[in-house]
N, C-alpha and C. Protein backbone atom coordinates (compact mmCIF):
# COMPACT_ATOMS: atom_id res chain seq x y z
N UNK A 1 5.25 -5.98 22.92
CA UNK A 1 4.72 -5.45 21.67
C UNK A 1 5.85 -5.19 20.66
N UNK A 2 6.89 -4.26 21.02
CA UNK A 2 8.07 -4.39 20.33
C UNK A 2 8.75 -5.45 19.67
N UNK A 3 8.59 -6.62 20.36
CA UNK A 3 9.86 -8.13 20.26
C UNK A 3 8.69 -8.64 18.94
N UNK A 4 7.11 -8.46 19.01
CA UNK A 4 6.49 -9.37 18.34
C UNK A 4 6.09 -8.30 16.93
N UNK A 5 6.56 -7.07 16.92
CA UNK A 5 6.97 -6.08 15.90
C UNK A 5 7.80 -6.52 14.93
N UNK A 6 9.37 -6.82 15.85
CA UNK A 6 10.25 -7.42 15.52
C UNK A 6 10.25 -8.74 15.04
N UNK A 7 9.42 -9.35 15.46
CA UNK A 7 9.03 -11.07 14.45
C UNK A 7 8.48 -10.78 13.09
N UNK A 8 7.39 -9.76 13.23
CA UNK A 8 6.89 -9.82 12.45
C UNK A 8 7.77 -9.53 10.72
N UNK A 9 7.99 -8.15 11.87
CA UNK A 9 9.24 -7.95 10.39
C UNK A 9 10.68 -8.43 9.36
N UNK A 10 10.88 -9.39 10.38
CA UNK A 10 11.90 -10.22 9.98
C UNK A 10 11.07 -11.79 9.28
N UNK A 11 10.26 -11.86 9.64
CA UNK A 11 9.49 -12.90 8.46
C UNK A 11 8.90 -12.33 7.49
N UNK A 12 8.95 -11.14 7.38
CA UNK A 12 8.51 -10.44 6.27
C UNK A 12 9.38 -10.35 5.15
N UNK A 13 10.81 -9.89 5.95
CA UNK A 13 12.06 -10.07 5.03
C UNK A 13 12.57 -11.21 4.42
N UNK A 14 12.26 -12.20 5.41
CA UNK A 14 12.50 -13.29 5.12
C UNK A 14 11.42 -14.07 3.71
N UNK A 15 10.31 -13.41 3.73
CA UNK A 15 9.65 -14.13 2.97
C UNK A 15 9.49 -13.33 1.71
N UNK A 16 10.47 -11.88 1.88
CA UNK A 16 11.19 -11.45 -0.07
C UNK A 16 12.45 -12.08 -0.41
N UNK A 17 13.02 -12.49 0.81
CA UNK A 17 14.31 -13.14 0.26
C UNK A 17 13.86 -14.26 0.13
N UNK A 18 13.16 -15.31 0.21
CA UNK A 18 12.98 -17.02 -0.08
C UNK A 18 12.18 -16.77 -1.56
N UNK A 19 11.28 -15.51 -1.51
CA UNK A 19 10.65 -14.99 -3.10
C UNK A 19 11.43 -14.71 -4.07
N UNK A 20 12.60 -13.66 -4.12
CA UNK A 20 13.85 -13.58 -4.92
C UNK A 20 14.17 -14.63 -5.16
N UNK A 21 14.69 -15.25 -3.97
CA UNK A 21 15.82 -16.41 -4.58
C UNK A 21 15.20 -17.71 -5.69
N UNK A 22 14.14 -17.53 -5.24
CA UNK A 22 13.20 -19.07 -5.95
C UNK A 22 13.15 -18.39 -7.09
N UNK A 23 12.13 -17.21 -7.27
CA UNK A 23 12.15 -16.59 -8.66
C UNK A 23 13.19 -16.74 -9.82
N UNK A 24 14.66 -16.72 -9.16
CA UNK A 24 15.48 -16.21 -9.80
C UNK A 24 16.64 -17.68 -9.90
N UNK A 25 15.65 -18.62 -9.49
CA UNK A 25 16.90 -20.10 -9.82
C UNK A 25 17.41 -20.13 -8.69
N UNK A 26 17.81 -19.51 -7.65
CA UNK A 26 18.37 -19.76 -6.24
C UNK A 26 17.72 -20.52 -5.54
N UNK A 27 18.68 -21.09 -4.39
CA UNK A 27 18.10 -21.61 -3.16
C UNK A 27 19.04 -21.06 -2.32
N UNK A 28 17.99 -20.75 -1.23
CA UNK A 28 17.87 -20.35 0.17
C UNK A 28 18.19 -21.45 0.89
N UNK A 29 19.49 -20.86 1.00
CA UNK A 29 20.14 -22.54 2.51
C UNK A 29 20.29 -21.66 3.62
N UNK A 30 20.61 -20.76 3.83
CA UNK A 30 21.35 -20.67 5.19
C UNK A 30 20.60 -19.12 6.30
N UNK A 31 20.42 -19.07 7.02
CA UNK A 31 19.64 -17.64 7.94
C UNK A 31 20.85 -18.12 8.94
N UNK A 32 22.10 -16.74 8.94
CA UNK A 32 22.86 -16.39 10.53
C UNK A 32 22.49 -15.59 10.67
N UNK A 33 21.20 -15.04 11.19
CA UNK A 33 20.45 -14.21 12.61
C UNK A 33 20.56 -12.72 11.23
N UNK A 34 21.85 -12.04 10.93
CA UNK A 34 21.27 -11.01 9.89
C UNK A 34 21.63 -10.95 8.92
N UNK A 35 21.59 -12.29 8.75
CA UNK A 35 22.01 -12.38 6.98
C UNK A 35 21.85 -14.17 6.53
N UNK A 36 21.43 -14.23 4.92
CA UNK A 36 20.95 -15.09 4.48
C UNK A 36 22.25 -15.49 2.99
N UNK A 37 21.71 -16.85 3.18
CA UNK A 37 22.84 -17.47 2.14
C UNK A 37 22.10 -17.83 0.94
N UNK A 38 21.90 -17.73 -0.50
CA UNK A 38 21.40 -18.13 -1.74
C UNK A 38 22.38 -18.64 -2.28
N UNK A 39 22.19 -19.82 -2.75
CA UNK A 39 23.24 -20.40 -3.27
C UNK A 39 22.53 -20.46 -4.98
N UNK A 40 22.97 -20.82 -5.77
CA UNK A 40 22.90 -21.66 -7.41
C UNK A 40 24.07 -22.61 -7.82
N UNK A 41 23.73 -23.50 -8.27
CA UNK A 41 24.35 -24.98 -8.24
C UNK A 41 24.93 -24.98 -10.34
N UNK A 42 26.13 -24.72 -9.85
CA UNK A 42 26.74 -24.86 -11.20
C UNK A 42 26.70 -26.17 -11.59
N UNK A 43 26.89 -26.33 -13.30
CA UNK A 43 26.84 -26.95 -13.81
C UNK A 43 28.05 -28.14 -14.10
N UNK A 44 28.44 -28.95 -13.89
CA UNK A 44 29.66 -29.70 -13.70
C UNK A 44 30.31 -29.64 -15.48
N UNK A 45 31.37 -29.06 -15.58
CA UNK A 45 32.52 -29.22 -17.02
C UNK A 45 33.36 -30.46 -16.96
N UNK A 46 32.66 -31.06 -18.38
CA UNK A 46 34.25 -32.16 -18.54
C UNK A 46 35.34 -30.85 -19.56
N UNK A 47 36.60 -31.73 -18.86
CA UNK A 47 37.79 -31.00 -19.35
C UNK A 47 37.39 -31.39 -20.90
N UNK A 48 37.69 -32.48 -21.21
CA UNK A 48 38.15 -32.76 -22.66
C UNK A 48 36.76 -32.35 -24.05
N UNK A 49 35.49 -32.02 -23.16
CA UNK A 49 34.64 -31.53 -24.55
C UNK A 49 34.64 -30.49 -24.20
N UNK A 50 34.35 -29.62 -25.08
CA UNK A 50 34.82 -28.80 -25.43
C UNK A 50 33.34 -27.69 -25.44
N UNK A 51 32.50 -28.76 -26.34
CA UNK A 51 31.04 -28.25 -26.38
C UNK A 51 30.27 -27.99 -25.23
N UNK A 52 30.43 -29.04 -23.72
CA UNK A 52 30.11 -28.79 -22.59
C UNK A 52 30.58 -28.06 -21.66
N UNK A 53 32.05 -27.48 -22.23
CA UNK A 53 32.64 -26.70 -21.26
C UNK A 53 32.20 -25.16 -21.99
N UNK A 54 31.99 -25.02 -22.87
CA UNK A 54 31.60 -23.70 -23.59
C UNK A 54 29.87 -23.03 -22.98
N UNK A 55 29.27 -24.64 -23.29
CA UNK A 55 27.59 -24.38 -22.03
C UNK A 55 28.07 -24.38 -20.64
N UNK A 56 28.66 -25.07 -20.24
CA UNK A 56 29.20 -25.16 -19.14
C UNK A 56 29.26 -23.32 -18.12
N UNK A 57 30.08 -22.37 -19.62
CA UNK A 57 30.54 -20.85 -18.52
C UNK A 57 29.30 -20.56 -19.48
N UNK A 58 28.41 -20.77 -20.04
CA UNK A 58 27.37 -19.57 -20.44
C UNK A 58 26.77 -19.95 -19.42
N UNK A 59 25.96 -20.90 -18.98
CA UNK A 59 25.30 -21.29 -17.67
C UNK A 59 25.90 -20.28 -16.52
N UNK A 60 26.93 -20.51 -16.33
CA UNK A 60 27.75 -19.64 -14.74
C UNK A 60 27.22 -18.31 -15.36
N UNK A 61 28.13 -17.61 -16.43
CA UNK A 61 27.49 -16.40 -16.37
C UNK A 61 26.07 -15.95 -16.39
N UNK A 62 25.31 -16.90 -16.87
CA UNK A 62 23.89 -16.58 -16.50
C UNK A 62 23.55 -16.44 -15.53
N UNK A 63 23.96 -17.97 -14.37
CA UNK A 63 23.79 -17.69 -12.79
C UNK A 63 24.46 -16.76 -11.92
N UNK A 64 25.64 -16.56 -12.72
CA UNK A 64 26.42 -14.57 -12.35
C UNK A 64 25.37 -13.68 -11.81
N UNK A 65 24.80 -13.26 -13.26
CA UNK A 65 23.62 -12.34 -13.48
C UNK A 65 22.11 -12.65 -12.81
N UNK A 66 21.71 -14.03 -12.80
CA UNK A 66 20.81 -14.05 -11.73
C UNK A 66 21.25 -13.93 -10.77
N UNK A 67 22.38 -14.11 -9.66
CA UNK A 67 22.72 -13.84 -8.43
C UNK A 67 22.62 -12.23 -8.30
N UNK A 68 23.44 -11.46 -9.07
CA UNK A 68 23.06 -9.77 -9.04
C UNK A 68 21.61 -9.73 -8.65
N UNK A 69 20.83 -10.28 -10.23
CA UNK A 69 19.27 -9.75 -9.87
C UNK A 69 19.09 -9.88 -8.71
N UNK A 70 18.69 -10.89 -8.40
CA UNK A 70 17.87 -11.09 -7.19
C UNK A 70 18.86 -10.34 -6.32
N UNK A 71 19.75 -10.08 -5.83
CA UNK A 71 20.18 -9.06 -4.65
C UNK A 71 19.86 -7.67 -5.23
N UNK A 72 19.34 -7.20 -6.49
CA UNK A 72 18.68 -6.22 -6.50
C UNK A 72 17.47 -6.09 -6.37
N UNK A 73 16.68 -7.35 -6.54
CA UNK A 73 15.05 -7.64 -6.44
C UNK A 73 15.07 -7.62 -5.04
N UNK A 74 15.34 -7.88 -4.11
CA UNK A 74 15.59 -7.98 -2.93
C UNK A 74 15.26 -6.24 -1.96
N UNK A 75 16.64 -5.68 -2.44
CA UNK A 75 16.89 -4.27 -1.59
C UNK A 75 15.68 -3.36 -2.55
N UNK A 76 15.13 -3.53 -3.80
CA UNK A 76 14.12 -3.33 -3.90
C UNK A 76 12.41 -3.48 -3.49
N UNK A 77 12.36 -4.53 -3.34
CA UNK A 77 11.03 -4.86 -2.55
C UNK A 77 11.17 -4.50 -0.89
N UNK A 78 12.27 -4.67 -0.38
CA UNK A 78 12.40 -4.38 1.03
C UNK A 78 12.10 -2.99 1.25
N UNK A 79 13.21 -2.13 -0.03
CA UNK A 79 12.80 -0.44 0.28
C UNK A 79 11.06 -0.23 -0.29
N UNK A 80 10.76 -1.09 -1.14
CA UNK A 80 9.43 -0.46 -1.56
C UNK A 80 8.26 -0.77 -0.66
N UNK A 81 8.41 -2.32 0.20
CA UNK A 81 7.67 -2.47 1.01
C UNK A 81 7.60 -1.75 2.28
C-alpha cells in the first residue's frame, strides 16, 4: 500500500513538472530518480551581425526568466497541491 502511495505521488510530481516546463517553452529530457532536467534551446548568434546577435541575448534572457518561472511554478503547485 505504501510503495503504490509512493507511485502515485511521484507521477503526480512528475506530471507538474512536464506541465511547467511545456507551459513555459521548456523541455523535459531527463528523470535521475529525484530530480528532473528542463532544458530551453538557445538561439544560435552569428558573430559578424550584429542585429542577430542583439535578438540573439534578448531571447536567452527571456529563456533566463522562463527557466526561474517555471522552477517557481513548480515548488508552487507542488506546495499548493
Amino acid at each position: 500500500m505504501m510503495e503504490e502511495n509512493s507511485i502515485i505521488y511521484i507521477n503526480y510530481i512528475s506530471t507538474i513538472i512536464h506541465y511547467c516546463g511545456h507551459n513555459w517553452s521548456g523541455s523535459v529530457n531527463r528523470n535521475d530518480g529525484d530530480s528532473y532536467l528542463i532544458t530551453w534551446k538557445l538561439p544560435d548568434a552569428d558573430e559578424g551581425d550584429n542585429e542577430k546577435t542583439e535578438i540573439a541575448q534578448i531571447l536567452k534572457t527571456e529563456y533566463a526568466n522562463k527557466s526561474l518561472i517555471t522552477a517557481v511554478k513548480i515548488i508552487c503547485e507542488v506546495k499548493r497541491n
